[in-house]
C-alpha atoms as a PDB file:
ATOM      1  CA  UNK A   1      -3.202  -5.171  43.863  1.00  0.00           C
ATOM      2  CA  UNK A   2      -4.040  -3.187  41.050  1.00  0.00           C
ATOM      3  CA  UNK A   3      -2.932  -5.910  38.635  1.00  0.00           C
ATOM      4  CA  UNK A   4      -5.370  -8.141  40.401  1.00  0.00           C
ATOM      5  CA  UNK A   5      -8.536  -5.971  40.260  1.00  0.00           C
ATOM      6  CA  UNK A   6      -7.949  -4.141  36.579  1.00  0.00           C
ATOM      7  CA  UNK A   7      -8.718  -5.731  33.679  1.00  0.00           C
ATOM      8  CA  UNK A   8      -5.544  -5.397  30.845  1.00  0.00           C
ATOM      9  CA  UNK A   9      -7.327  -7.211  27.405  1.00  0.00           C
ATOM     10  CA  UNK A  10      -6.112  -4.437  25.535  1.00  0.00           C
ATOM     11  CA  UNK A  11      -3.402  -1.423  26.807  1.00  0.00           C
ATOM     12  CA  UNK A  12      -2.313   0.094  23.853  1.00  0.00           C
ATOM     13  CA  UNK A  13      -3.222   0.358  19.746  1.00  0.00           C
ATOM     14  CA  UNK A  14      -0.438  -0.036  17.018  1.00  0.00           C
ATOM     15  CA  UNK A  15      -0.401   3.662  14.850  1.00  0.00           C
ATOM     16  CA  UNK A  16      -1.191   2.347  11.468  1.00  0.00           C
ATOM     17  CA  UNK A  17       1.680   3.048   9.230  1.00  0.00           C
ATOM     18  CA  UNK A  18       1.828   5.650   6.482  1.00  0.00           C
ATOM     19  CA  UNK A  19       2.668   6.524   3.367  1.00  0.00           C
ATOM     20  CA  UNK A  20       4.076  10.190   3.455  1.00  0.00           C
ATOM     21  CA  UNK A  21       6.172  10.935   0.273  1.00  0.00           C
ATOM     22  CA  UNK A  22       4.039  10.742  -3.197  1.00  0.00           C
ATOM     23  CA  UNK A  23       6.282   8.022  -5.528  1.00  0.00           C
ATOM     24  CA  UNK A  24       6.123  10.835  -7.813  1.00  0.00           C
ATOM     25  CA  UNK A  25       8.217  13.356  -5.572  1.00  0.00           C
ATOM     26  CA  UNK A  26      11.538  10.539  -5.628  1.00  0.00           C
ATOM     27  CA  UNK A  27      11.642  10.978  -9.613  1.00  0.00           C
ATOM     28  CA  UNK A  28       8.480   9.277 -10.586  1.00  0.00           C
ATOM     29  CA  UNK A  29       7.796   9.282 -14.208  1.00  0.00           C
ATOM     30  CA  UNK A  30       4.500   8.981 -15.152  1.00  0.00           C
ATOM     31  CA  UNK A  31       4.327   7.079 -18.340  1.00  0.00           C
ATOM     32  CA  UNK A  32       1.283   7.156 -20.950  1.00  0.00           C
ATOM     33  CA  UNK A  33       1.143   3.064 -20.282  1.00  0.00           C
ATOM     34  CA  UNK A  34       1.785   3.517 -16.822  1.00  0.00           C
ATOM     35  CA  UNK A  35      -1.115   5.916 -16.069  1.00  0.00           C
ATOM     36  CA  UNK A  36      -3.449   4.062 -17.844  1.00  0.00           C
ATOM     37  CA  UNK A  37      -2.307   0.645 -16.055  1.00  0.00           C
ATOM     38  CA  UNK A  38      -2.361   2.864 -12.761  1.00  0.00           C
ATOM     39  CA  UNK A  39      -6.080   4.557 -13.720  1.00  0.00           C
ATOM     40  CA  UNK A  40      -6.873   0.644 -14.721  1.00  0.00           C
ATOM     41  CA  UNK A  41      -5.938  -0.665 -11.431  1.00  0.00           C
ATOM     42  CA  UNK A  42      -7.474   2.577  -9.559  1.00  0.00           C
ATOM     43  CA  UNK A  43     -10.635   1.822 -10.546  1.00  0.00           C
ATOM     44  CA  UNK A  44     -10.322  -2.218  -9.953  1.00  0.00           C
ATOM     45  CA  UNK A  45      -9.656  -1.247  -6.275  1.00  0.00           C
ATOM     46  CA  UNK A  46     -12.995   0.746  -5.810  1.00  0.00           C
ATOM     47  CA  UNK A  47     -14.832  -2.722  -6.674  1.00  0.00           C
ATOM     48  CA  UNK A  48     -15.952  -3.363  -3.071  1.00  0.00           C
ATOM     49  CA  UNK A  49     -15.156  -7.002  -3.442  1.00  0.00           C
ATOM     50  CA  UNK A  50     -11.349  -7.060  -4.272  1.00  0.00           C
ATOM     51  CA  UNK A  51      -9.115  -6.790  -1.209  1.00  0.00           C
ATOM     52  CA  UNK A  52      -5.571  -7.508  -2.228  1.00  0.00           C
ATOM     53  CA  UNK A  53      -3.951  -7.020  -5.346  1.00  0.00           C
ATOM     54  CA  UNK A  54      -0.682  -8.704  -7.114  1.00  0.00           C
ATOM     55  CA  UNK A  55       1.961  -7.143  -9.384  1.00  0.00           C
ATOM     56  CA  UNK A  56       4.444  -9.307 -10.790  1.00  0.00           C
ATOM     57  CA  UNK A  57       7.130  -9.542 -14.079  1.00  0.00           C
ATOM     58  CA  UNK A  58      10.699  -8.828 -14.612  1.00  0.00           C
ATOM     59  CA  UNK A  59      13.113  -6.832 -12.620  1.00  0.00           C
ATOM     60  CA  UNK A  60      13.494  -3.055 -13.594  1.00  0.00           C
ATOM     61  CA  UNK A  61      10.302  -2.413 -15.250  1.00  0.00           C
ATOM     62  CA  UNK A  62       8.965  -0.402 -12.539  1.00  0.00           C
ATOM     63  CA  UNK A  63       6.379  -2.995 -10.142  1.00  0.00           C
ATOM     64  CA  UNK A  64       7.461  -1.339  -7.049  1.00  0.00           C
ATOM     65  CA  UNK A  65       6.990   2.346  -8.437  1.00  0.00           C
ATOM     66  CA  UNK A  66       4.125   1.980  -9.827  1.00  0.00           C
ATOM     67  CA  UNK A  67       2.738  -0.018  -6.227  1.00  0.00           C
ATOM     68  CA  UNK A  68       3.930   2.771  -4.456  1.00  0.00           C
ATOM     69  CA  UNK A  69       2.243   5.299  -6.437  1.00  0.00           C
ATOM     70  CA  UNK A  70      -0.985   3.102  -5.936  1.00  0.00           C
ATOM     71  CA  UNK A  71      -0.472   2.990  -2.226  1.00  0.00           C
ATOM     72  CA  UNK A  72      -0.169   6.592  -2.408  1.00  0.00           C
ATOM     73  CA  UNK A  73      -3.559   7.372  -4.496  1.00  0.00           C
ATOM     74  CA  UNK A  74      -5.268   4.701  -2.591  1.00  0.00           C
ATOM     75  CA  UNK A  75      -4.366   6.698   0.841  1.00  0.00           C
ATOM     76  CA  UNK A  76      -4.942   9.949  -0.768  1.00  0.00           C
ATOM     77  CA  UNK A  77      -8.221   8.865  -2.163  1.00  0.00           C
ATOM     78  CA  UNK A  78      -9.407   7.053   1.152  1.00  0.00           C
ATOM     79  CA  UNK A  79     -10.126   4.355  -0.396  1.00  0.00           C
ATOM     80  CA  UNK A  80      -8.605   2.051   2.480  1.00  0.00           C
ATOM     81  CA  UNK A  81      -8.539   2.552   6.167  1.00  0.00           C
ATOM     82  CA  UNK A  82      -4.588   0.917   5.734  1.00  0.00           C
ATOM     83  CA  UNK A  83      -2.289   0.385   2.888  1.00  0.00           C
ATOM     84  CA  UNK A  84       0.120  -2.397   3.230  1.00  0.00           C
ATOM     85  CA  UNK A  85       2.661  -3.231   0.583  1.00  0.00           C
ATOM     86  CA  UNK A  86       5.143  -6.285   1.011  1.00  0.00           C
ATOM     87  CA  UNK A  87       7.753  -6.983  -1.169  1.00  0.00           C
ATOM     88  CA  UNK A  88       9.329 -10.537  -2.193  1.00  0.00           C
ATOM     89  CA  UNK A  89      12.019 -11.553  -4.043  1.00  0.00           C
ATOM     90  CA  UNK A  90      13.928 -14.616  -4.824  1.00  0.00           C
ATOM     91  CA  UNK A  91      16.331 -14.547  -2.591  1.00  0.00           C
ATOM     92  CA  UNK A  92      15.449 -14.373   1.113  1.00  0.00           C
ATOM     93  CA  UNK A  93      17.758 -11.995   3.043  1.00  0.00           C
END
């Protein structure tokens, strides 16, 4: 009965995720190159028309670091509402 009078469209809201330890606390090493690249890329995001960025190159020359310390500033700065990050590689496991 109550199943039949209620009205269900929406029970429940997913808790966005978050991104709780600064890169820089897990041995982060902020570069001279890489804070100007980061600073670079800081300021790209506050453009009100760019949504999604892309970081790609070879392996070991620190992509995912330096995407997780943007994640990070990007949260800490409020510049986003949610900070996704997805990661793909070659080989699909």
């Amino acid at each position: 009965q109550v199943l039949a009078e209620g009205k269900f469209d929406t029970i429940s809201y997913r808790v966005p995720a978050q991104v709780t330890v600064p890169p820089f606390g897990r041995g982060y090493e902020a570069l001279d190159s890489r804070t100007s690249m980061l600073n670079e890329i800081m300021l790209t995001l506050k453009n009100p028309s760019i949504f999604i960025i892309g970081v790609y190159g070879m392996g070991g020359v620190g992509k995912t670091a330096l995407v997780e310390q943007l994640a990070w500033q990007a949260k800490n700065d409020r510049l986003f509402s949610v900070v996704a990050n997805a990661t793909i590689t070659d080989s699909p496991d």
